[in-house]
N, C-alpha and C. Protein backbone atom coordinates (compact mmCIF):
# COMPACT_ATOMS: atom_id res chain seq x y z
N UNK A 1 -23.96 228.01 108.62
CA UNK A 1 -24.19 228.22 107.22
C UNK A 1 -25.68 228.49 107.01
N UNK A 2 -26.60 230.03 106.69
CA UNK A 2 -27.60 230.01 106.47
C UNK A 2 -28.02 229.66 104.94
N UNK A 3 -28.53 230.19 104.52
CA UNK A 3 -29.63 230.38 103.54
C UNK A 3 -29.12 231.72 102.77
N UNK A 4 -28.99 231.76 101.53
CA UNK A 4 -28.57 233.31 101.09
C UNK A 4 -29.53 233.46 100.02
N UNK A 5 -29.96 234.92 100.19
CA UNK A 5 -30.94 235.21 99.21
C UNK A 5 -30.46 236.31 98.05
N UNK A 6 -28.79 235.75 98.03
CA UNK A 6 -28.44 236.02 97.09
C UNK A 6 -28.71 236.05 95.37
N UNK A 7 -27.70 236.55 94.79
CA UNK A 7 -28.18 236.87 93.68
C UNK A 7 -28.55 235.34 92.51
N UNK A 8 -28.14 234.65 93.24
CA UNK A 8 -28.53 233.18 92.63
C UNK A 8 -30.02 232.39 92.90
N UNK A 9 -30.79 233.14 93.41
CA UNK A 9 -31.81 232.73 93.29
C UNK A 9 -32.80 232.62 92.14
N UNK A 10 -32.28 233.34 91.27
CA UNK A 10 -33.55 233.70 89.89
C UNK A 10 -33.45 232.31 88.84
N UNK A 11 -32.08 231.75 88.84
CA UNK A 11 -31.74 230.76 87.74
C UNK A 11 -32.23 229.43 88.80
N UNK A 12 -32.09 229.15 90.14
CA UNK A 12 -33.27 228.21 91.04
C UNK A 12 -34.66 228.44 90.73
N UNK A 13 -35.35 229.43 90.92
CA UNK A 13 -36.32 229.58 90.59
C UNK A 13 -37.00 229.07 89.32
N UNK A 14 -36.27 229.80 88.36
CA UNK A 14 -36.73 228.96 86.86
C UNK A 14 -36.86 227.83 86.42
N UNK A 15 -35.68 227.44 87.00
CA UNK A 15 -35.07 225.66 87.16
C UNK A 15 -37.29 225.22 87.57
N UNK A 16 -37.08 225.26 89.33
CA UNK A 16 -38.04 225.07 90.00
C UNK A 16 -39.94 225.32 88.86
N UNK A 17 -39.63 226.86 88.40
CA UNK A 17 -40.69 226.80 87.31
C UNK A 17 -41.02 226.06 86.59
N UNK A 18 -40.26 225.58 86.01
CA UNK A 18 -39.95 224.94 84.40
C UNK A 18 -40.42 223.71 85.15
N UNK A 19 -40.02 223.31 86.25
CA UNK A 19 -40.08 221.89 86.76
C UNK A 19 -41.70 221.63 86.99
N UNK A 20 -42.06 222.77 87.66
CA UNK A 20 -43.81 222.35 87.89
C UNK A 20 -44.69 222.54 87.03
N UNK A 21 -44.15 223.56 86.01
CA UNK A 21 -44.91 223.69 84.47
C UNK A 21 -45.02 222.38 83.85
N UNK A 22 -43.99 221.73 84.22
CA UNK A 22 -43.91 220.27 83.07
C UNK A 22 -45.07 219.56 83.86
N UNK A 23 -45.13 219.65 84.94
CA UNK A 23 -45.89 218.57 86.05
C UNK A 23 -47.50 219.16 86.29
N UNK A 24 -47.22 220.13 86.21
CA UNK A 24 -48.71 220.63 86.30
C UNK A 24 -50.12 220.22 84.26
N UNK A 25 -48.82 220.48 83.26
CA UNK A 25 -49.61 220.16 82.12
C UNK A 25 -49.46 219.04 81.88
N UNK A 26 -48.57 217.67 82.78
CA UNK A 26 -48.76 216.52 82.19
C UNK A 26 -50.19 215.74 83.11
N UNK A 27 -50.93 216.89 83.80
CA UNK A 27 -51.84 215.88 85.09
C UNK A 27 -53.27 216.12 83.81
N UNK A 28 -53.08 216.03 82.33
CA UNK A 28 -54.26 215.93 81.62
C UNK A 28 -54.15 214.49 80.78
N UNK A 29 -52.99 213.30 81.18
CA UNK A 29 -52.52 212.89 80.22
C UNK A 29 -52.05 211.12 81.22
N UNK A 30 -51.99 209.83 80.16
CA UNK A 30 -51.62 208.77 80.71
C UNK A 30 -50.82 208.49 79.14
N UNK A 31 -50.01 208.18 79.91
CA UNK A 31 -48.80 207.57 79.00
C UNK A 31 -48.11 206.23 79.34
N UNK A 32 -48.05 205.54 78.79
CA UNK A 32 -47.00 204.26 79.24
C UNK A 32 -46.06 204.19 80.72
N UNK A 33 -45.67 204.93 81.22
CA UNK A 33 -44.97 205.93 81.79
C UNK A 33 -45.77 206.24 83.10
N UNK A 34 -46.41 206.98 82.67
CA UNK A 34 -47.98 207.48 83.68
C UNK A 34 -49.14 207.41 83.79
N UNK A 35 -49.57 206.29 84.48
CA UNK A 35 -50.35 205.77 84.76
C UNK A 35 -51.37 206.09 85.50
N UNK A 36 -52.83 205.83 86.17
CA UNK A 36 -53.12 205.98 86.82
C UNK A 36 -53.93 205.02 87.41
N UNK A 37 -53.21 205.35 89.20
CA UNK A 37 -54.12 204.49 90.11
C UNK A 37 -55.35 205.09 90.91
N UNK A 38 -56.17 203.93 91.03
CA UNK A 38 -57.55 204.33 91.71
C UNK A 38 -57.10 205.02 93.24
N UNK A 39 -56.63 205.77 93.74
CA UNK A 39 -57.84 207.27 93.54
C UNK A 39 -57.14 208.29 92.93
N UNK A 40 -56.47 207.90 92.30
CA UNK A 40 -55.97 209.51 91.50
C UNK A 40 -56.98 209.82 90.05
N UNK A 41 -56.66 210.79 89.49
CA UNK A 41 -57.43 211.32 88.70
C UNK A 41 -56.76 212.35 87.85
N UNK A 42 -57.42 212.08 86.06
CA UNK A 42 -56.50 213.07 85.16
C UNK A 42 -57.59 214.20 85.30
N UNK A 43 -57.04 215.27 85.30
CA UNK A 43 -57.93 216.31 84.94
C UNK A 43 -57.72 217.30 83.27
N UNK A 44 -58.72 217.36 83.46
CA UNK A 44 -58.46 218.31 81.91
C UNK A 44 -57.90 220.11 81.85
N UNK A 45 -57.59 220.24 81.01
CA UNK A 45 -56.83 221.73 81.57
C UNK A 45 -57.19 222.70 81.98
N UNK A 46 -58.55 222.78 81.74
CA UNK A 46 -59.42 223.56 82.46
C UNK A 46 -60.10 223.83 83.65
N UNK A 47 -59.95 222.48 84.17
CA UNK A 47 -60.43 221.86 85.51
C UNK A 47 -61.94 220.93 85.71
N UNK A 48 -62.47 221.59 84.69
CA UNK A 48 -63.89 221.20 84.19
C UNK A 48 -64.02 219.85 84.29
N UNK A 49 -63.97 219.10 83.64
CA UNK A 49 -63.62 217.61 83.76
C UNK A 49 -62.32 216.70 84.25
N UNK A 50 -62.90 215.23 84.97
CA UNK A 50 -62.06 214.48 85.38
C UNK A 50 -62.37 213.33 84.97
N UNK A 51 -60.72 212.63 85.16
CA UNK A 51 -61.46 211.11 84.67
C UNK A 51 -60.76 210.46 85.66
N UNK A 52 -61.37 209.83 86.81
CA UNK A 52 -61.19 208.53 87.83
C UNK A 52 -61.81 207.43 88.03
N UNK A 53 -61.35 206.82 88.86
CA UNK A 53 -61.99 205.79 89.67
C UNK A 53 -63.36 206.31 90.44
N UNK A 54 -64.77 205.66 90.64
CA UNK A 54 -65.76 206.34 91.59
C UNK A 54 -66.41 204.94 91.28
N UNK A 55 -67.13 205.36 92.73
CA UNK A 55 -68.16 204.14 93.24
C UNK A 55 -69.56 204.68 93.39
N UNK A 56 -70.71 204.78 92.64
CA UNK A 56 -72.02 205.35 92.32
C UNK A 56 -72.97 204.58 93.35
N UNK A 57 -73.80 205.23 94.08
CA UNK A 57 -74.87 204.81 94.76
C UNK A 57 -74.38 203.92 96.26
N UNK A 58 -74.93 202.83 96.25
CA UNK A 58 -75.14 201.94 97.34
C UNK A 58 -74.12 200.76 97.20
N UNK A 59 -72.91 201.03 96.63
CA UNK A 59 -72.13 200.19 95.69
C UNK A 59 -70.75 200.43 96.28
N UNK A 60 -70.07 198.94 96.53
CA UNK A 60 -68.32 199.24 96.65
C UNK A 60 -67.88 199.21 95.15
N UNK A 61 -68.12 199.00 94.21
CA UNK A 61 -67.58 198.33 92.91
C UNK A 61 -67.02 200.01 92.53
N UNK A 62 -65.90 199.84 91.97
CA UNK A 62 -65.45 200.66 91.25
C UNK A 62 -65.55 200.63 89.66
N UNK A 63 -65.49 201.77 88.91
CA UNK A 63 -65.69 201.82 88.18
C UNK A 63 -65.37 203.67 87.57
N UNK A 64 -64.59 203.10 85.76
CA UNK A 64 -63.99 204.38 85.65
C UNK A 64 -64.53 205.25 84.61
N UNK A 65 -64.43 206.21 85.00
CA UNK A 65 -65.68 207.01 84.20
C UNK A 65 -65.46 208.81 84.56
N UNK A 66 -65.83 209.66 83.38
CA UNK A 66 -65.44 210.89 83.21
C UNK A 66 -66.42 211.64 84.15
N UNK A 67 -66.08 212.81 84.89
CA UNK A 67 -67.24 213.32 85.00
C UNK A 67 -66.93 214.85 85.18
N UNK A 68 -67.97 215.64 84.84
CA UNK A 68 -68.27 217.03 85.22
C UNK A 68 -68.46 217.90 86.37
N UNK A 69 -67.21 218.38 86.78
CA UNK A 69 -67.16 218.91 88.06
C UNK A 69 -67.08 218.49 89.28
N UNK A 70 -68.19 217.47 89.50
CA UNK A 70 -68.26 216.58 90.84
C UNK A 70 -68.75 215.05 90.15
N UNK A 71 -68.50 214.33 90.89
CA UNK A 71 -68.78 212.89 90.53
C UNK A 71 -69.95 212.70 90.60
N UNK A 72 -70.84 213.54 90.84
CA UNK A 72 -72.39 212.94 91.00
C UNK A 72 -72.94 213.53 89.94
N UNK A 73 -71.59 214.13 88.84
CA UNK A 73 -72.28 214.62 87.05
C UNK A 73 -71.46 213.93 86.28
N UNK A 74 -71.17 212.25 86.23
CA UNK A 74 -70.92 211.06 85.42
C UNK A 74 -71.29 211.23 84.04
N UNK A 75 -70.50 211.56 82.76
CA UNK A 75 -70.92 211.56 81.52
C UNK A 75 -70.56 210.47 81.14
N UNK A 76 -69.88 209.77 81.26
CA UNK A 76 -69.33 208.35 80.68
C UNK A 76 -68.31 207.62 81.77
N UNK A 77 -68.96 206.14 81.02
CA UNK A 77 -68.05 205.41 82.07
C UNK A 77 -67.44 204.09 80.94
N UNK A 78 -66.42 203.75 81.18
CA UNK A 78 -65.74 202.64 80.47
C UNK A 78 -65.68 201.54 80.82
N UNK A 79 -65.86 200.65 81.94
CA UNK A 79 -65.81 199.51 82.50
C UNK A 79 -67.40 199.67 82.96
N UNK A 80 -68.53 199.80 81.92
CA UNK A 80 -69.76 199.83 83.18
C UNK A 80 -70.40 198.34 82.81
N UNK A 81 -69.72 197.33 81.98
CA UNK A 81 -70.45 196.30 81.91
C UNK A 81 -69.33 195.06 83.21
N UNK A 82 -68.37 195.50 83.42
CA UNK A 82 -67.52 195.00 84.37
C UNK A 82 -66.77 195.58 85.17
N UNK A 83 -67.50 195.88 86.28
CA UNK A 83 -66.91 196.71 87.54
C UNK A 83 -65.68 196.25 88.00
N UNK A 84 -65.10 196.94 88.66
CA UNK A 84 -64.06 196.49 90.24
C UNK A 84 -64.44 196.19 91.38
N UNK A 85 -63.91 195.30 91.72
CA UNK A 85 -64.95 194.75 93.51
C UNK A 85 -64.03 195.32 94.17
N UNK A 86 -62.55 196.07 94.32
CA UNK A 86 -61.66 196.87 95.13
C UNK A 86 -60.85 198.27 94.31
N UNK A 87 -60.30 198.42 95.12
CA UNK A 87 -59.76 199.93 95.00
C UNK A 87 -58.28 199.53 94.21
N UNK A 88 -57.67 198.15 93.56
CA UNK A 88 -56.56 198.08 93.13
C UNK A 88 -56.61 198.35 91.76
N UNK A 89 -57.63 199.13 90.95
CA UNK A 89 -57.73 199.39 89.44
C UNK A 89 -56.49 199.94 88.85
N UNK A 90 -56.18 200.33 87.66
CA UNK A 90 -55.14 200.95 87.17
C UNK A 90 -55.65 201.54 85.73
N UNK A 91 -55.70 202.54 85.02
CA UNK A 91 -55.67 202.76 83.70
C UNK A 91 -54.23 203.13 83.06
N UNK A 92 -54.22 202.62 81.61
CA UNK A 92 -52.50 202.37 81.96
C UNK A 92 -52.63 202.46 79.72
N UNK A 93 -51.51 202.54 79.63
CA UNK A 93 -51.37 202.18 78.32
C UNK A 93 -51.20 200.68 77.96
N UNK A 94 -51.73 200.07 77.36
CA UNK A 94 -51.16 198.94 77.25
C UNK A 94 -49.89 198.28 75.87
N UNK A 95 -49.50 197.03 76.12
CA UNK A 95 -48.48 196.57 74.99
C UNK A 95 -48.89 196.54 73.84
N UNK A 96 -49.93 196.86 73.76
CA UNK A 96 -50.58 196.85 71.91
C UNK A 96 -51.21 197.97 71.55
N UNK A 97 -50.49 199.41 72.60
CA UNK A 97 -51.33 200.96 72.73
C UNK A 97 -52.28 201.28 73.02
N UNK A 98 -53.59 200.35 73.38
CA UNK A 98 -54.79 200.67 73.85
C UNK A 98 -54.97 201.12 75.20
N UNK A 99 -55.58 202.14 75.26
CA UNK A 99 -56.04 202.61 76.86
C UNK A 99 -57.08 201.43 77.54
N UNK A 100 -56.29 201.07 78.60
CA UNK A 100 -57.06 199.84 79.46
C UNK A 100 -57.57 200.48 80.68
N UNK A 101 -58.07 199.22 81.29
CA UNK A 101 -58.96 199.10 82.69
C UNK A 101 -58.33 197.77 83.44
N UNK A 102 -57.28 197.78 83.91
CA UNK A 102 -56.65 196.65 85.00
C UNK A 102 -57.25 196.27 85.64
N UNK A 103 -57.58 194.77 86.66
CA UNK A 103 -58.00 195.06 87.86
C UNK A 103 -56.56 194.68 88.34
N UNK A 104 -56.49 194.11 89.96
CA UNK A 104 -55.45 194.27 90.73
C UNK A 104 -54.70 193.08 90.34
N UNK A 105 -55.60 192.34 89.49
CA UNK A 105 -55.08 190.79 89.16
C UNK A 105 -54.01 191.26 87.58
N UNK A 106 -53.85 192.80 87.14
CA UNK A 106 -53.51 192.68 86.08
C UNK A 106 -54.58 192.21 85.07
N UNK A 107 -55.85 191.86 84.90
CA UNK A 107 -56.39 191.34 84.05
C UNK A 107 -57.26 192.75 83.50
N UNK A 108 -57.09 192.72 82.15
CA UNK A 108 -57.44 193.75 81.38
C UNK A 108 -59.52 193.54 81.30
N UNK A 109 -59.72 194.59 82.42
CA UNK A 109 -61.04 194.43 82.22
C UNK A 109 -62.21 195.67 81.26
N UNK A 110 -61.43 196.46 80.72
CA UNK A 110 -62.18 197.31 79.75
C UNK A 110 -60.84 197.66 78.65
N UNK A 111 -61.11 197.78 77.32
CA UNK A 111 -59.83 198.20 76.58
C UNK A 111 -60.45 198.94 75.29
N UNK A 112 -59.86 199.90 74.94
CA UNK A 112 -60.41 201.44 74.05
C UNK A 112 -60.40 200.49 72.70
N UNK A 113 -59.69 199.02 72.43
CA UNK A 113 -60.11 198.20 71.51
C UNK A 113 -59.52 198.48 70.43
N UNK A 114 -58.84 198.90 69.66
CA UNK A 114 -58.29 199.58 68.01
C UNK A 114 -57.40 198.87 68.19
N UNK A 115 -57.55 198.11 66.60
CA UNK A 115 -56.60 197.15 65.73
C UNK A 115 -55.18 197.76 65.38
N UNK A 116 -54.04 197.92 65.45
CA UNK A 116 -53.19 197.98 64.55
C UNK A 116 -52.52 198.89 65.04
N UNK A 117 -52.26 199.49 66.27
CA UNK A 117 -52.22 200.82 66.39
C UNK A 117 -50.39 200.65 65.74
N UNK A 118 -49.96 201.77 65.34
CA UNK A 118 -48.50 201.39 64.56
C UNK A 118 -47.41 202.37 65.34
N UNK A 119 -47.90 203.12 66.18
CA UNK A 119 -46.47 203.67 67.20
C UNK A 119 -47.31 204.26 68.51
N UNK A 120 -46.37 204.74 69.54
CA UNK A 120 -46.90 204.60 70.89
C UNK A 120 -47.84 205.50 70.76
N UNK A 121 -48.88 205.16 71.99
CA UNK A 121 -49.79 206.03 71.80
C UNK A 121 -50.25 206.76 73.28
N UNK A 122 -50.65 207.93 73.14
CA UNK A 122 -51.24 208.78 74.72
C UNK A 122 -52.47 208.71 74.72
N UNK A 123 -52.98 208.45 76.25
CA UNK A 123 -54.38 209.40 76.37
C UNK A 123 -54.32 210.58 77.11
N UNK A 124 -55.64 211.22 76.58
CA UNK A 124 -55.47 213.11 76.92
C UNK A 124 -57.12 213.12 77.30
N UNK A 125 -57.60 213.39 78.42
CA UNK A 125 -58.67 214.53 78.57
C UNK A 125 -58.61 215.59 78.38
N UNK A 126 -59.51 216.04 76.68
CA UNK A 126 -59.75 217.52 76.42
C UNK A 126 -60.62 218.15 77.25
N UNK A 127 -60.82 219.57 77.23
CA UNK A 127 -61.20 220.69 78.00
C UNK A 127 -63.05 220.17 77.53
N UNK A 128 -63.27 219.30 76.38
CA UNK A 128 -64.57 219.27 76.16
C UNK A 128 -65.17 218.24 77.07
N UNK A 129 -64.56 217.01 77.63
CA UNK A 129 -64.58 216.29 78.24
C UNK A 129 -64.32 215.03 77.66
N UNK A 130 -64.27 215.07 76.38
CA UNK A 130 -63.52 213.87 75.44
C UNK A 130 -62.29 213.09 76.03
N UNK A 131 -62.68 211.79 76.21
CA UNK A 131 -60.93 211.19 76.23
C UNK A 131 -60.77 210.68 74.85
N UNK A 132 -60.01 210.77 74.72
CA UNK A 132 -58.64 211.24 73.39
C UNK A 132 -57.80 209.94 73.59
N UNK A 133 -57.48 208.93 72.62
CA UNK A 133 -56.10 208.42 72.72
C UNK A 133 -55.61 208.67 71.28
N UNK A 134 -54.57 209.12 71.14
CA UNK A 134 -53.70 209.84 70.32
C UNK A 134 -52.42 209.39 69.63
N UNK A 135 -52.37 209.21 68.62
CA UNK A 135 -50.36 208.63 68.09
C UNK A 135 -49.79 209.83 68.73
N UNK A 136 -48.82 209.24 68.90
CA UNK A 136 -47.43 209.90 69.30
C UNK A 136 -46.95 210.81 68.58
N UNK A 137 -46.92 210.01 67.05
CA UNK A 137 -45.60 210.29 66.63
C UNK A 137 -46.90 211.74 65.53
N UNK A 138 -47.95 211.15 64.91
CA UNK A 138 -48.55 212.33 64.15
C UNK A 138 -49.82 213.04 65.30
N UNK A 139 -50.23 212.67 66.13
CA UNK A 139 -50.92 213.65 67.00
C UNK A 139 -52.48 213.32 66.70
N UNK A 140 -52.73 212.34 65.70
CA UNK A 140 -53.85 212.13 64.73
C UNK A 140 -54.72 210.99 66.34
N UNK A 141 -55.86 211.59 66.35
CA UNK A 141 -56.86 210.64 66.87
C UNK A 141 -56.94 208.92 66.85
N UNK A 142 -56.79 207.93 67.33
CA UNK A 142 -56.98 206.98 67.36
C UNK A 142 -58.70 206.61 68.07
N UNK A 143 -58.67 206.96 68.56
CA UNK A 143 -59.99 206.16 69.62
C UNK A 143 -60.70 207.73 70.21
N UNK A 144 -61.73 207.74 70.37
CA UNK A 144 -62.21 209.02 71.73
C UNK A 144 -63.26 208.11 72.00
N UNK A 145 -63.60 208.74 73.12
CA UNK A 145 -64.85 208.66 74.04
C UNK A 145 -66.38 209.02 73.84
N UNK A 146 -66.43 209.87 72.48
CA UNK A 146 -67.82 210.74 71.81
C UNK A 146 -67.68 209.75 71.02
N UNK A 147 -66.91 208.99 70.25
CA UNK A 147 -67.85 208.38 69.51
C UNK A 147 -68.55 206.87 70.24
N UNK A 148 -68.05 206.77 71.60
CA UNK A 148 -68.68 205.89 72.07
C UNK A 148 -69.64 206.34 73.93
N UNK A 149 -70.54 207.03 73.41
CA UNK A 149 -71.17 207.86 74.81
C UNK A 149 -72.15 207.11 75.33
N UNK A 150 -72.55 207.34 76.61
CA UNK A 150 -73.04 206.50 77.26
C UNK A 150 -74.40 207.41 76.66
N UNK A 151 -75.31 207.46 78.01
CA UNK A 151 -76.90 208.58 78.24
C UNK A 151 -76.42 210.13 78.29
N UNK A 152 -75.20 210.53 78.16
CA UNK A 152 -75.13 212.39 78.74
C UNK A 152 -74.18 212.73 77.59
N UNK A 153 -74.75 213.99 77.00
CA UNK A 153 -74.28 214.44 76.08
C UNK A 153 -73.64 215.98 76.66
N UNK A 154 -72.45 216.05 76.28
CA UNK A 154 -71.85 217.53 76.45
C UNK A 154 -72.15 218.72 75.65
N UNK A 155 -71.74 220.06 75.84
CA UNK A 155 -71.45 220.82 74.73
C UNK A 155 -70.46 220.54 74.08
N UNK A 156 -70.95 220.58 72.83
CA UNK A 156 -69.84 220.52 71.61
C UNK A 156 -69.59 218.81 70.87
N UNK A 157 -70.72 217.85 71.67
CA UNK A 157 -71.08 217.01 71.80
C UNK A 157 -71.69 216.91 70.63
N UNK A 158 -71.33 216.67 69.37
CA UNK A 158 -72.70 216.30 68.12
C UNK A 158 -72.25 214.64 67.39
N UNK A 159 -73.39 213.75 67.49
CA UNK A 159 -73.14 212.94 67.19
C UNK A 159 -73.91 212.16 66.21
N UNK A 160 -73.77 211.06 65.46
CA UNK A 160 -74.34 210.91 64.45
C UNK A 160 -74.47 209.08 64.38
N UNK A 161 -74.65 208.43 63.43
CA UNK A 161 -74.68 207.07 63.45
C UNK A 161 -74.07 206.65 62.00
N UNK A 162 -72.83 206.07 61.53
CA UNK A 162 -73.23 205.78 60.16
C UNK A 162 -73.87 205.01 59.90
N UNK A 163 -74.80 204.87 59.00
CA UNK A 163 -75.70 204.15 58.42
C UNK A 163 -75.73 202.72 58.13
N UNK A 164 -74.07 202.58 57.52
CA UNK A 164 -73.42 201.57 57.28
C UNK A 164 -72.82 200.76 57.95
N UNK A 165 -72.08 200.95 58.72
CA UNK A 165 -71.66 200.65 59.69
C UNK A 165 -72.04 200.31 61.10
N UNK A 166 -72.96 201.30 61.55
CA UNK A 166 -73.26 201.60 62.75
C UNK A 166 -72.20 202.52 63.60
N UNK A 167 -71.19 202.70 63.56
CA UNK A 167 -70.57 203.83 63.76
C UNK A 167 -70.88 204.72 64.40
N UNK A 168 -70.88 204.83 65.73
CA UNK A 168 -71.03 207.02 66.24
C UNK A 168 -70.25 207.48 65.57
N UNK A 169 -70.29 208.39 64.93
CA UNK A 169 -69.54 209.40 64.66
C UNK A 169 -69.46 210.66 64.98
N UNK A 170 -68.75 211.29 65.74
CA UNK A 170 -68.86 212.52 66.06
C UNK A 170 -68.62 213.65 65.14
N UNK A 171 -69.52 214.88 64.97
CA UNK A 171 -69.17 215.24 63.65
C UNK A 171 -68.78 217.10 64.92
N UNK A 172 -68.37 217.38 63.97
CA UNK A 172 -67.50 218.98 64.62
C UNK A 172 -67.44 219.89 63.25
């Protein structure tokens, strides 16, 4: 019994398309669902930016943080006041929708922090290098990453302070 390269190949194929289309645009994105472990990495759709696990300098500690092109162009990092001493990190959605920082103990060691969130929520690395966590259900912004930046500013990057508050605000 070989292989036929019969006329049934075109409706496999599509099948097969459709299948890596879904898989190829969900590698910008963590969902409840999809998670990510230290060493994997979301990328943004462009390729431009990533967001992983990396260990900077003379250092085992991990620590998770966006960067530009190669890891040695770090624009932000989220756990930089409490590292990882191993490679068992996780960024994950958590039970109250906030984008976390696991260590291997399960113990939530960085969290995107927002009160109330009221239905499930995603994170997304945009093409600007923004992480994004997002409602579900209206698509509306919850949390990003510009309004809380470390020392490196991007293009498209404009940011502001409210007065009142203290607030970054990113203005566009």
């Amino acid at each position: 019994m070989g292989f036929s390269t019969g006329g049934n190949t075109l409706p496999v194929f599509l099948i097969l398309s459709n299948f890596y289309m879904n898989w190829v645009t969900a590698l910008d994105i963590i969902t409840v669902s999809r998670l990510m472990k230290d060493p994997e990495t979301v990328t943004s759709n462009d390729g431009a930016f990533k967001l992983g696990f990396f260990s900077p300098g003379n250092t085992s500690n991990r620590y998770v943080g966006i960067w530009y092109l190669s890891e040695s162009n770090v624009i932000w990092v989220a756990n930089r006041g409490q590292p990882l001493e191993d490679s068992s990190g996780v960024v994950t959605i958590s039970d109250d929708r906030n984008l976390v920082v696991l260590n291997g103990r399960k113990q939530v060691v960085w969290s995107s922090n927002v009160s109330n969130i009221e239905s499930n929520s995603t994170a997304q690395l945009l093409n600007t290098g923004n992480l994004v966590l997002l409602d579900n259900i209206t698509g509306k912004t919850i949390w990003e990453s510009f309004k809380h930046p470390s020392n490196t500013f991007t293009p498209n990057m404009i940011i502001s302070t409210n007065q009142v508050t203290g607030e970054k605000v990113k203005v566009t």
